[in-house]
C-alpha atoms as a PDB file:
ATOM      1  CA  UNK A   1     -24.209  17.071 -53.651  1.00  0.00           C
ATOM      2  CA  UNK A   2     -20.654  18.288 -53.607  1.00  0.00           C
ATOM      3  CA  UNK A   3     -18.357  16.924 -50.955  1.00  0.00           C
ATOM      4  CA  UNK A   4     -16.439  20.041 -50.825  1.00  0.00           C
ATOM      5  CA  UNK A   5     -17.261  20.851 -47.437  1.00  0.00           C
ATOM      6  CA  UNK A   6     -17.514  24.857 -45.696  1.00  0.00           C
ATOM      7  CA  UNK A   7     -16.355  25.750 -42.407  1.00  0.00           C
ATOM      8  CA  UNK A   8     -18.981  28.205 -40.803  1.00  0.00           C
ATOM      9  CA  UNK A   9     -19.470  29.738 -37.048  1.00  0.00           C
ATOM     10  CA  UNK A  10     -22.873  29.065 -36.065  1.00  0.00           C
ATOM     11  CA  UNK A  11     -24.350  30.382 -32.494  1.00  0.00           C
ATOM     12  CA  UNK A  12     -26.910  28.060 -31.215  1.00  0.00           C
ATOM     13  CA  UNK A  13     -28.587  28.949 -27.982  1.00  0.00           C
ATOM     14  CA  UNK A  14     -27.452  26.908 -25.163  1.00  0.00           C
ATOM     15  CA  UNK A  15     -30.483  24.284 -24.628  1.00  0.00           C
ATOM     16  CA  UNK A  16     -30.441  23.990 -28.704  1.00  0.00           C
ATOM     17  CA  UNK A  17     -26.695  22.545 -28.886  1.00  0.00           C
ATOM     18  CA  UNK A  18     -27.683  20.823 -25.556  1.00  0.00           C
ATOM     19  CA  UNK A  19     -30.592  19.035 -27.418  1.00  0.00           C
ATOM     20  CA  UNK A  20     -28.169  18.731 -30.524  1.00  0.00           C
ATOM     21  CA  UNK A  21     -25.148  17.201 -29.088  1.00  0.00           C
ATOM     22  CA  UNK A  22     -27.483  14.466 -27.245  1.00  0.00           C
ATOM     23  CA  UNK A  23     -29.225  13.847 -30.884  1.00  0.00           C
ATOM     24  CA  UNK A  24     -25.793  13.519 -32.296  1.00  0.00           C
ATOM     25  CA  UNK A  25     -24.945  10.991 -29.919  1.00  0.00           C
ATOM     26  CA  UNK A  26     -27.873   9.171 -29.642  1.00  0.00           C
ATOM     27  CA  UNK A  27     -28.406   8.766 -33.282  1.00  0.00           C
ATOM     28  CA  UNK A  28     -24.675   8.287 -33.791  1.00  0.00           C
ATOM     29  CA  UNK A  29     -24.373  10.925 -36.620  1.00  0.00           C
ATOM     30  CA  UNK A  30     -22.358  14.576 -36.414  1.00  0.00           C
ATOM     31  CA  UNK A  31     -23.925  17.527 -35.356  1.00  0.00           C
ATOM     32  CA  UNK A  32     -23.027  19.082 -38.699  1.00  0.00           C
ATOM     33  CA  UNK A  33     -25.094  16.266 -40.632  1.00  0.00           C
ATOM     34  CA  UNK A  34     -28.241  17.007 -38.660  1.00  0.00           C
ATOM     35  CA  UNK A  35     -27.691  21.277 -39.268  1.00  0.00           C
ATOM     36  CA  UNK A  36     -26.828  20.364 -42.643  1.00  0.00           C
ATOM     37  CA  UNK A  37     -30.236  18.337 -42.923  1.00  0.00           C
ATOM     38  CA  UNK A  38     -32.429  20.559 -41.049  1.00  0.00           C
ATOM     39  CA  UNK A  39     -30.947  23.268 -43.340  1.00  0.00           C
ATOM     40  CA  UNK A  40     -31.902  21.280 -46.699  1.00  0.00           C
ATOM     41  CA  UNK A  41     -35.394  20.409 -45.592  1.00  0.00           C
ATOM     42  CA  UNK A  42     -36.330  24.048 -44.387  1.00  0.00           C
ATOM     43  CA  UNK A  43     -34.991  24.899 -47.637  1.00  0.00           C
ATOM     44  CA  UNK A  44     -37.128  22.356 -49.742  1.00  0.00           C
ATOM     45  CA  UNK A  45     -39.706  23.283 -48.049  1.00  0.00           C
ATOM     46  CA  UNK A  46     -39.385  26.854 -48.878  1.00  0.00           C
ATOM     47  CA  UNK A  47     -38.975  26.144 -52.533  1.00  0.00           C
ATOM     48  CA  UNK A  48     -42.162  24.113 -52.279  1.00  0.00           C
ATOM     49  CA  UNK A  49     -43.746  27.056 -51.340  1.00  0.00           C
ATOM     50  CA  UNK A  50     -42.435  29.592 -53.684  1.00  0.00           C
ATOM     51  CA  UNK A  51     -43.653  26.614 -56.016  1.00  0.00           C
ATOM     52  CA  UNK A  52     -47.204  27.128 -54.604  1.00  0.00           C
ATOM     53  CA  UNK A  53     -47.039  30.749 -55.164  1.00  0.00           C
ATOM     54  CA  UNK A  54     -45.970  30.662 -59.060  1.00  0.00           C
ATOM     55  CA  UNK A  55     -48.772  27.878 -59.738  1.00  0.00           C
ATOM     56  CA  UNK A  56     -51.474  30.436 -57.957  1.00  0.00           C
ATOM     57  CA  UNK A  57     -50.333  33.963 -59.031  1.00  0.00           C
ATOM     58  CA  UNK A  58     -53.039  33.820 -62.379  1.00  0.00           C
ATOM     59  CA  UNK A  59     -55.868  33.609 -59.547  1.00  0.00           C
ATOM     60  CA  UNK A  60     -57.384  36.667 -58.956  1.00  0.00           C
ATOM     61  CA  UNK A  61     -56.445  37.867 -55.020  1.00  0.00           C
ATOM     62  CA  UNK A  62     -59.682  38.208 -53.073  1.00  0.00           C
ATOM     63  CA  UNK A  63     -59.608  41.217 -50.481  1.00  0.00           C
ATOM     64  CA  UNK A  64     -59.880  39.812 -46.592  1.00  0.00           C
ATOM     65  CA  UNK A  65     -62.933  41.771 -45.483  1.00  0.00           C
ATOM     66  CA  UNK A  66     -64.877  40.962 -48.810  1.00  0.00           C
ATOM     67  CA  UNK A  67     -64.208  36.853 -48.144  1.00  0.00           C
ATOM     68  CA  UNK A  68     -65.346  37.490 -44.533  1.00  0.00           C
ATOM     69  CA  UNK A  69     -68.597  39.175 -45.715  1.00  0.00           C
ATOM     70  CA  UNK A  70     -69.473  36.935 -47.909  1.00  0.00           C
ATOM     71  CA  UNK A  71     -68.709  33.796 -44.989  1.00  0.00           C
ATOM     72  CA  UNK A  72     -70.855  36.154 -42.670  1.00  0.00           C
ATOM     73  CA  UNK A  73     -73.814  36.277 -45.560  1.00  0.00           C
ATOM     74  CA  UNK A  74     -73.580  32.510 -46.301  1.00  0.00           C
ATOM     75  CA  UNK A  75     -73.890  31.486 -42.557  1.00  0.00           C
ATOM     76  CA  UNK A  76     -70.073  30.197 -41.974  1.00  0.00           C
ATOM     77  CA  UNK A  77     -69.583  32.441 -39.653  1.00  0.00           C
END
């Protein structure tokens, strides 16, 4: 992780930098450390997916009203 740091404007609705300025405080850490995690776990978790998506593209994609059928047929639904 580089400790180069970037300045950035941000515009947080009111009652989210309410709720993040009494996290700050109450956890004794910087707003910009909890932005900068929330940012690196939505992140991670978006690589996870696009992870998901590479490992499944070889399956073959099943139309939506041909999996619903088949539920209805089999009594799932």
């Amino acid at each position: 992780m580089s400790t180069k740091q970037r300045r950035a404007t941000l515009y947080l609705d009111p009652d989210l930098h309410r709720a993040l300025r009494l996290k700050a405080a109450e956890t004794e850490r910087t707003m910009s450390d909890l932005v900068n995690e929330a940012i690196r776990l939505a992140l991670a978790e978006d690589a996870e997916d696009l992870a998901a998506f590479d490992e499944r593209a070889s399956e073959p994609n099943l139309p939506f009203e041909e999996v619903v059928k088949e539920l209805h047929q089999r009594g799932r639904l």
